[in-house]
Structures are given as C-alpha cells and as structure tokens.
C-alpha atoms as a PDB file:
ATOM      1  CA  UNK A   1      12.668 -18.067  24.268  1.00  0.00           C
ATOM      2  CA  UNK A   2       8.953 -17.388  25.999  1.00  0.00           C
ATOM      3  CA  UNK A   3       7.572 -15.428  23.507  1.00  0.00           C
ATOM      4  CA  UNK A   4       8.943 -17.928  20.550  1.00  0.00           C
ATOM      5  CA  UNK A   5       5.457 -19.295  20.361  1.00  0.00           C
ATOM      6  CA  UNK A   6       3.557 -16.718  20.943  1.00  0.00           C
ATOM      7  CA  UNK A   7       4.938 -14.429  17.820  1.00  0.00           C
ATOM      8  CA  UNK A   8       4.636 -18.085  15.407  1.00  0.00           C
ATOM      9  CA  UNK A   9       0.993 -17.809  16.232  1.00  0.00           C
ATOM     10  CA  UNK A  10       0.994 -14.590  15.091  1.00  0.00           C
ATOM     11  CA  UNK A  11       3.230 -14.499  12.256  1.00  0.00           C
ATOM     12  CA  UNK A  12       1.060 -17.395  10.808  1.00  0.00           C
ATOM     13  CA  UNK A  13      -2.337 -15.206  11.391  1.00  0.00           C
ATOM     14  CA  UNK A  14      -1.091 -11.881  10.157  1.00  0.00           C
ATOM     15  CA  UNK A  15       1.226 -12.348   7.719  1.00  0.00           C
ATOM     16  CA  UNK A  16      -0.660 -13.650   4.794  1.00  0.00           C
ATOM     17  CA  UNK A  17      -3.418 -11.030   4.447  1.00  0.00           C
ATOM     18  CA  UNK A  18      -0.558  -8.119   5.392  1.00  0.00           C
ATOM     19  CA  UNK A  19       1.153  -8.877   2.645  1.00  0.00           C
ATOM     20  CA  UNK A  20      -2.159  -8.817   0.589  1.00  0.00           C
ATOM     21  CA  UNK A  21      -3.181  -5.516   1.875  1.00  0.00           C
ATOM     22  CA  UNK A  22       0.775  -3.846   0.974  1.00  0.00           C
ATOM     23  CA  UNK A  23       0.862  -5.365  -2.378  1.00  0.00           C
ATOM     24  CA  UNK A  24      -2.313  -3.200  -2.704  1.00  0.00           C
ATOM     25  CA  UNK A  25      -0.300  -0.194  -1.629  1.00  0.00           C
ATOM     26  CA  UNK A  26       3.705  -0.961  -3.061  1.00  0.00           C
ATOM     27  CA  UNK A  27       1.384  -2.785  -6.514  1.00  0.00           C
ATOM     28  CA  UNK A  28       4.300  -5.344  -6.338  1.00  0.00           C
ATOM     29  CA  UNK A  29       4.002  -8.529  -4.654  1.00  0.00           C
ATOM     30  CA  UNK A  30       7.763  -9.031  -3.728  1.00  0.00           C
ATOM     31  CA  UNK A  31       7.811  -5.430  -2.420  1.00  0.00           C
ATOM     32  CA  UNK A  32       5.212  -6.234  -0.077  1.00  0.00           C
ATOM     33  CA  UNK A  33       6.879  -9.496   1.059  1.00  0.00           C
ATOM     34  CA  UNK A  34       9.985  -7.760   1.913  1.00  0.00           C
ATOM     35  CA  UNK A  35       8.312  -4.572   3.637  1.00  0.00           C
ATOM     36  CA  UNK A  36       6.094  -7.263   5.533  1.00  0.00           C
ATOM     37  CA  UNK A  37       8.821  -9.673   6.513  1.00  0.00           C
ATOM     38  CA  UNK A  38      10.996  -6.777   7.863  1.00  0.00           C
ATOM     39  CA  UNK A  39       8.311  -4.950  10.088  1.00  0.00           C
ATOM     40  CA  UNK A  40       7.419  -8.840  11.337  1.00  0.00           C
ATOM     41  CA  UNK A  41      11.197  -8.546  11.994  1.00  0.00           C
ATOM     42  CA  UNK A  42      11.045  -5.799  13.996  1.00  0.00           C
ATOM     43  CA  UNK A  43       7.968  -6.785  15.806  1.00  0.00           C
ATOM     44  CA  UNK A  44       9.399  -9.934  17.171  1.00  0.00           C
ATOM     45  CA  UNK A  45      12.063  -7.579  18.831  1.00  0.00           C
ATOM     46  CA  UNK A  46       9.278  -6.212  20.232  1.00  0.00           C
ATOM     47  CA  UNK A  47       7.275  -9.061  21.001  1.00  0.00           C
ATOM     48  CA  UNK A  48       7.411  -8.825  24.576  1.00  0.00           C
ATOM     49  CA  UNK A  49       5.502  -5.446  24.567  1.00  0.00           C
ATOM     50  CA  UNK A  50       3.484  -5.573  21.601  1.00  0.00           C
ATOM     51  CA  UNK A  51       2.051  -8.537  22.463  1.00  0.00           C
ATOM     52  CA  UNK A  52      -0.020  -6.546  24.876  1.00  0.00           C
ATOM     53  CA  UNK A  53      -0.811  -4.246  22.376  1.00  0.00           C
ATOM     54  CA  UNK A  54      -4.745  -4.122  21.632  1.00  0.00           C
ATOM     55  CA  UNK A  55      -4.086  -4.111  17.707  1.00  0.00           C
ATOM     56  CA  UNK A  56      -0.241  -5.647  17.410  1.00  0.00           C
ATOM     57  CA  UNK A  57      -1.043  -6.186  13.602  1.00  0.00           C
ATOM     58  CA  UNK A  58      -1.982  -2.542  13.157  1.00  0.00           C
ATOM     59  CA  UNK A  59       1.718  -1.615  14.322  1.00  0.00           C
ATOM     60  CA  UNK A  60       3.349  -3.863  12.136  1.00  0.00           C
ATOM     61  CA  UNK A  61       1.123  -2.726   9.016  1.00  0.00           C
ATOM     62  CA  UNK A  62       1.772   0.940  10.129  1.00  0.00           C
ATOM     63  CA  UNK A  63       5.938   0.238  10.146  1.00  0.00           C
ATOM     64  CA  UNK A  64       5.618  -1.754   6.759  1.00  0.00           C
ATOM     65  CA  UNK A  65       3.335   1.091   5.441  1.00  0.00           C
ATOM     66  CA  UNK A  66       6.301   3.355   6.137  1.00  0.00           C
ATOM     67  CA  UNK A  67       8.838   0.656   5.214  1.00  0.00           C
ATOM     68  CA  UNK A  68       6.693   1.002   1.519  1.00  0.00           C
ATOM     69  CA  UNK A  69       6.807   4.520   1.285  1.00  0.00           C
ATOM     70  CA  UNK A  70      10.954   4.823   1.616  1.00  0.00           C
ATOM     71  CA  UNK A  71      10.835   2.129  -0.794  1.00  0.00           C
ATOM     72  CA  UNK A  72       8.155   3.369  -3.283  1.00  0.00           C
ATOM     73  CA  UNK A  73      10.303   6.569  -3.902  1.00  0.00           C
ATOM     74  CA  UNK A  74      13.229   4.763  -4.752  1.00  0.00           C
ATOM     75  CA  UNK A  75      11.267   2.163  -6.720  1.00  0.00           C
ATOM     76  CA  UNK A  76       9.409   5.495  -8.527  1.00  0.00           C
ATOM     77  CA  UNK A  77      13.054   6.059  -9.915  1.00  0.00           C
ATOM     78  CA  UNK A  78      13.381   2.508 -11.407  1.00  0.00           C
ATOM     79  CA  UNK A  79      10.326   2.435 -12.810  1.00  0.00           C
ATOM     80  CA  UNK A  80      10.025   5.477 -15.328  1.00  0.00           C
ATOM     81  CA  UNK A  81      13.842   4.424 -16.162  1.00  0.00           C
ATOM     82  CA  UNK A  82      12.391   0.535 -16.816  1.00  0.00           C
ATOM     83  CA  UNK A  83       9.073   2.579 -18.869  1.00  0.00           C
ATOM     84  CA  UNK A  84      11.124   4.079 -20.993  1.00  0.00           C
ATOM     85  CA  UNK A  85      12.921   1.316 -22.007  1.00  0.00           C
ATOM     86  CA  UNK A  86       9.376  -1.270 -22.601  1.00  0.00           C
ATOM     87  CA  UNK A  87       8.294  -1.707 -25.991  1.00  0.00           C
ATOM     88  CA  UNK A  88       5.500  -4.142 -27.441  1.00  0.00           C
ATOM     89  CA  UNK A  89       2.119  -4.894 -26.191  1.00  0.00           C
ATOM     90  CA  UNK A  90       0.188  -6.833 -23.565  1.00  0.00           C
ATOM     91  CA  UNK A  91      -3.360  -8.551 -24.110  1.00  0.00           C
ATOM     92  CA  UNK A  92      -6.093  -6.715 -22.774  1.00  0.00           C
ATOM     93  CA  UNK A  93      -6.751  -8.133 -19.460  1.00  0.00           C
ATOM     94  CA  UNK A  94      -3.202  -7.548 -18.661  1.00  0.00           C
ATOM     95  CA  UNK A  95      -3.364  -3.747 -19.643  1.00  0.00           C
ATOM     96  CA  UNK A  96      -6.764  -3.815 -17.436  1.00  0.00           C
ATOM     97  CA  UNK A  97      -4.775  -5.009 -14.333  1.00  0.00           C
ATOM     98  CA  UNK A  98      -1.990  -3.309 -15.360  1.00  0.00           C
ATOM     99  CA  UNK A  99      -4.168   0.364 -15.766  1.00  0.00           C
ATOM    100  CA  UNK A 100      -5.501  -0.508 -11.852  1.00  0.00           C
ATOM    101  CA  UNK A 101      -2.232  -0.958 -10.874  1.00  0.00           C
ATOM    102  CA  UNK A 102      -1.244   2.321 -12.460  1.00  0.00           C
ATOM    103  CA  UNK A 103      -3.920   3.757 -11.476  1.00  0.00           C
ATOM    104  CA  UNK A 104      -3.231   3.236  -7.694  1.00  0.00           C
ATOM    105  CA  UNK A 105       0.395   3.863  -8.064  1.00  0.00           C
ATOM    106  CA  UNK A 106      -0.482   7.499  -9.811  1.00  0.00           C
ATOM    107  CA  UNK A 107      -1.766   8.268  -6.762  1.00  0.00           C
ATOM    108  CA  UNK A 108       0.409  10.188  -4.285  1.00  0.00           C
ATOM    109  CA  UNK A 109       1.501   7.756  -1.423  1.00  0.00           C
ATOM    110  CA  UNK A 110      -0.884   8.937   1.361  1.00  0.00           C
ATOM    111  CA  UNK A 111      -3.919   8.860  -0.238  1.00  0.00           C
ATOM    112  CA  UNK A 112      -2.985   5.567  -1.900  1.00  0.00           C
ATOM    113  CA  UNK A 113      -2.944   4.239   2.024  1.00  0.00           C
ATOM    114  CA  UNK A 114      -5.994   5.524   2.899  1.00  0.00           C
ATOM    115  CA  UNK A 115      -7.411   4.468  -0.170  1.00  0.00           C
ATOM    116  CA  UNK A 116      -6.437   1.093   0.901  1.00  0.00           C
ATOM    117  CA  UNK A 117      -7.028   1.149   4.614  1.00  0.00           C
ATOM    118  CA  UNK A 118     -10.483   2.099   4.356  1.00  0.00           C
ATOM    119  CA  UNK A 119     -11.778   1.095   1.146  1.00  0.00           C
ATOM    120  CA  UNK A 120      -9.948  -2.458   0.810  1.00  0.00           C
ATOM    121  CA  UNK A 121      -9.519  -3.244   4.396  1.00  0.00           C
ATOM    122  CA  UNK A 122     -12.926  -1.287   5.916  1.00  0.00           C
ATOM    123  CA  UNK A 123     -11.320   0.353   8.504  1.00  0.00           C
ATOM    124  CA  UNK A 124     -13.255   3.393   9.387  1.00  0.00           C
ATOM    125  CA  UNK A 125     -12.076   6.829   9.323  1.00  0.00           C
ATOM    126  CA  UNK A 126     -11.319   7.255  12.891  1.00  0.00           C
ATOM    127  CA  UNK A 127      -9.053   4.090  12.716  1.00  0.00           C
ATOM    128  CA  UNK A 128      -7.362   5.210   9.437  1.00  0.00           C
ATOM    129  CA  UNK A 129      -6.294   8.235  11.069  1.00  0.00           C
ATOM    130  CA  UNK A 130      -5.099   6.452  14.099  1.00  0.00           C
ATOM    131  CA  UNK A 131      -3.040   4.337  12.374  1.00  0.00           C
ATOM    132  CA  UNK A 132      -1.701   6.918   9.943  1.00  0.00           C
ATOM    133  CA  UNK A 133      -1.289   9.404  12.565  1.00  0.00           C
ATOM    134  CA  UNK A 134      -2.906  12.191  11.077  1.00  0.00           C
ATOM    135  CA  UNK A 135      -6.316  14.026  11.655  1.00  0.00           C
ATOM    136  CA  UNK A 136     -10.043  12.182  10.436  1.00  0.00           C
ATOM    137  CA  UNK A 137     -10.391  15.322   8.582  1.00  0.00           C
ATOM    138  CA  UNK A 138      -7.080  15.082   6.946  1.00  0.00           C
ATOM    139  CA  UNK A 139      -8.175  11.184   5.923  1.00  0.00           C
ATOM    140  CA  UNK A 140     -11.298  12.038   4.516  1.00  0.00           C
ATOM    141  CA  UNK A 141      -9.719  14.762   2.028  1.00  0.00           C
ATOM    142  CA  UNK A 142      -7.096  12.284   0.950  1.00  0.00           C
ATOM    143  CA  UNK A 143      -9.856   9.685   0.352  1.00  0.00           C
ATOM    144  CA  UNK A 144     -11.853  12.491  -1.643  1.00  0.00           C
ATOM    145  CA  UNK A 145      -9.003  13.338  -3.966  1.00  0.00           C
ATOM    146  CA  UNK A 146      -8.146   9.633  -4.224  1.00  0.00           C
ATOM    147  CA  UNK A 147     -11.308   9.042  -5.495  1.00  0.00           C
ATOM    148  CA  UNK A 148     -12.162  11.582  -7.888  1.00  0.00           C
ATOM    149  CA  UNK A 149      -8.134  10.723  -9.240  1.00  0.00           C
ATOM    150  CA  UNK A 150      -9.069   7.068  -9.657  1.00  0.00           C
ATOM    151  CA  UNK A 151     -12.314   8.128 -11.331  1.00  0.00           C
ATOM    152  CA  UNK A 152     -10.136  10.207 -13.796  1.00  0.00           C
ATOM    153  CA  UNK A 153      -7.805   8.107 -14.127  1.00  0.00           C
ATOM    154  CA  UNK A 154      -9.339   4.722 -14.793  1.00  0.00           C
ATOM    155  CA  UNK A 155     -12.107   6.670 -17.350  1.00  0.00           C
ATOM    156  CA  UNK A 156      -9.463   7.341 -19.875  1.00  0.00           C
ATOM    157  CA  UNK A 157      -7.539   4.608 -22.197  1.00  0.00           C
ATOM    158  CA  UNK A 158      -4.682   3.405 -20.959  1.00  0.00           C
ATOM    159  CA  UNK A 159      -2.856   4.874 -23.575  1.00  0.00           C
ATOM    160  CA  UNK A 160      -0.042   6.923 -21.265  1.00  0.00           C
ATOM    161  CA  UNK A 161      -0.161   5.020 -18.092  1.00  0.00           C
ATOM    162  CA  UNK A 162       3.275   6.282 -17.733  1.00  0.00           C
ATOM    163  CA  UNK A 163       2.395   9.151 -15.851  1.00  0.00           C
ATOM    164  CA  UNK A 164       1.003  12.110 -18.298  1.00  0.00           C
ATOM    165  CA  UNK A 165      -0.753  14.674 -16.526  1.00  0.00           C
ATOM    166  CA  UNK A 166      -4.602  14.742 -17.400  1.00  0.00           C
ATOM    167  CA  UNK A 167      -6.241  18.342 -19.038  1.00  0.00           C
ATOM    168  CA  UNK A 168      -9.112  17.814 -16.979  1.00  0.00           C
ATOM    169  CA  UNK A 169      -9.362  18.071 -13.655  1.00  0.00           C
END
C-alpha cells in the first residue's frame, strides 16, 4: 500500500487533538473517539486524494462534526431517559464541569460547533463558515446567540441542568 505511511503520519498528528476538539462538541469522550476513528476511517479511503488536500484534517473534522450531530440526536434521547432516572448528588467541582458540559450541550448543535471552531480552536470566521458550509454572516449569528445562551445559562445554579427553559431571555 503507497499511501500506508503517509495516512500513519497523519493519523498520529491529527488524531489526538480531533478527538479533543469533538469531545468539546459530542461533551463525551468515547463519542468523540468513535466519531473521530470513523471519519479517520473514511479518510484513509480517501487518502489518495485528500492527501493533496490543503487542510486534509479540516475534512475529517467536518465528516466527524456531522458523524456527532446524527449521533447527538440519538444520544439527546438517552440522555433525558438516563436524567430521569439519576438520583443523589455530586461534589461541587463535578456539578461545575458537569454545568459546562450542560451548558454546551443546551446549546442547539450548530452553534455549539461554531462555538467550538472559533472560540476553542481560533479559527476565524471565514474558515468556520468554510468548513461548516454556511455563510460568515450565518456563523457570526450562531456565535452571538451561543454566547449570550452560555452567559444565561452558566449565570444561574445548576439547579435544572436537565433542560428547563429560562424566564429570561
């Protein structure tokens, strides 16, 4: 195999901080393993053309972006059935990490990746839209009502992280 090498190097660059930056989006580290390791899948298929790609990690973050979101609705399901079932309490520092967490997954899907995109990984506007496929202007709204969302959201006690809708807005 020619490529064989070429995608290990890679692989071993990319896959590491990917994973970082979709746990950041999916809020579950085994989630963004899996969405990860399958668009690395399906870039290795690939390798032979998107190997001359200028940004080859951009299109395998984009696919496991989109790999997240078909899982994130499913996993939306689980979780309010697995909330309703939790009882007892965690120590503070967990329900701080845990109201973050909550606090990003609150958010609706596309402005949780811009939020991420730009904000965690710096990527400018122009590149955020690129790589979402949508307008700059369309990024910049989503970051604006991701923002003022987070500021809501992670201002209040973490009382009902479970989802209850906020009286202000």
């Amino acid at each position: 195999m020619p490529d064989e090498h070429g995608f290990e190097a890679f692989y071993d660059a990319t896959f590491g901080h990917l994973v970082g930056q979709l746990f950041l989006v999916t809020g579950d580290l085994e989630d963004a393993e899996d969405v990860v390791q399958e668009a690395l899948i399906r870039a290795a298929v690939r390798w032979p053309r998107l190997r001359d790609y200028d940004a080859p990690e951009a299109w395998v973050r984009r696919v496991a972006m989109n790999l997240a979101s078909d899982r994130l609705r499913r996993a939306r399901r689980r979780m309010a059935a697995v909330s309703r079932l939790r009882t007892g309490q965690a120590p503070a520092a967990e329900l701080e990490e845990l109201a973050l967490t909550q606090a990003l997954r609150a958010l609706p899907l596309p402005q949780r990746k811009v939020v991420v995109l730009h904000h965690l990984l710096d990527l400018p506007v122009e590149e955020v839209a690129a790589e979402l496929g949508v307008p700059a202007g369309t990024v910049k709204s989503r970051l604006a009502r991701a923002r003022a969302a987070l500021a809501t959201l992670l201002t209040h006690e973490p009382q009902e992280l479970g989802g209850g809708a906020s009286n202000h807005g």
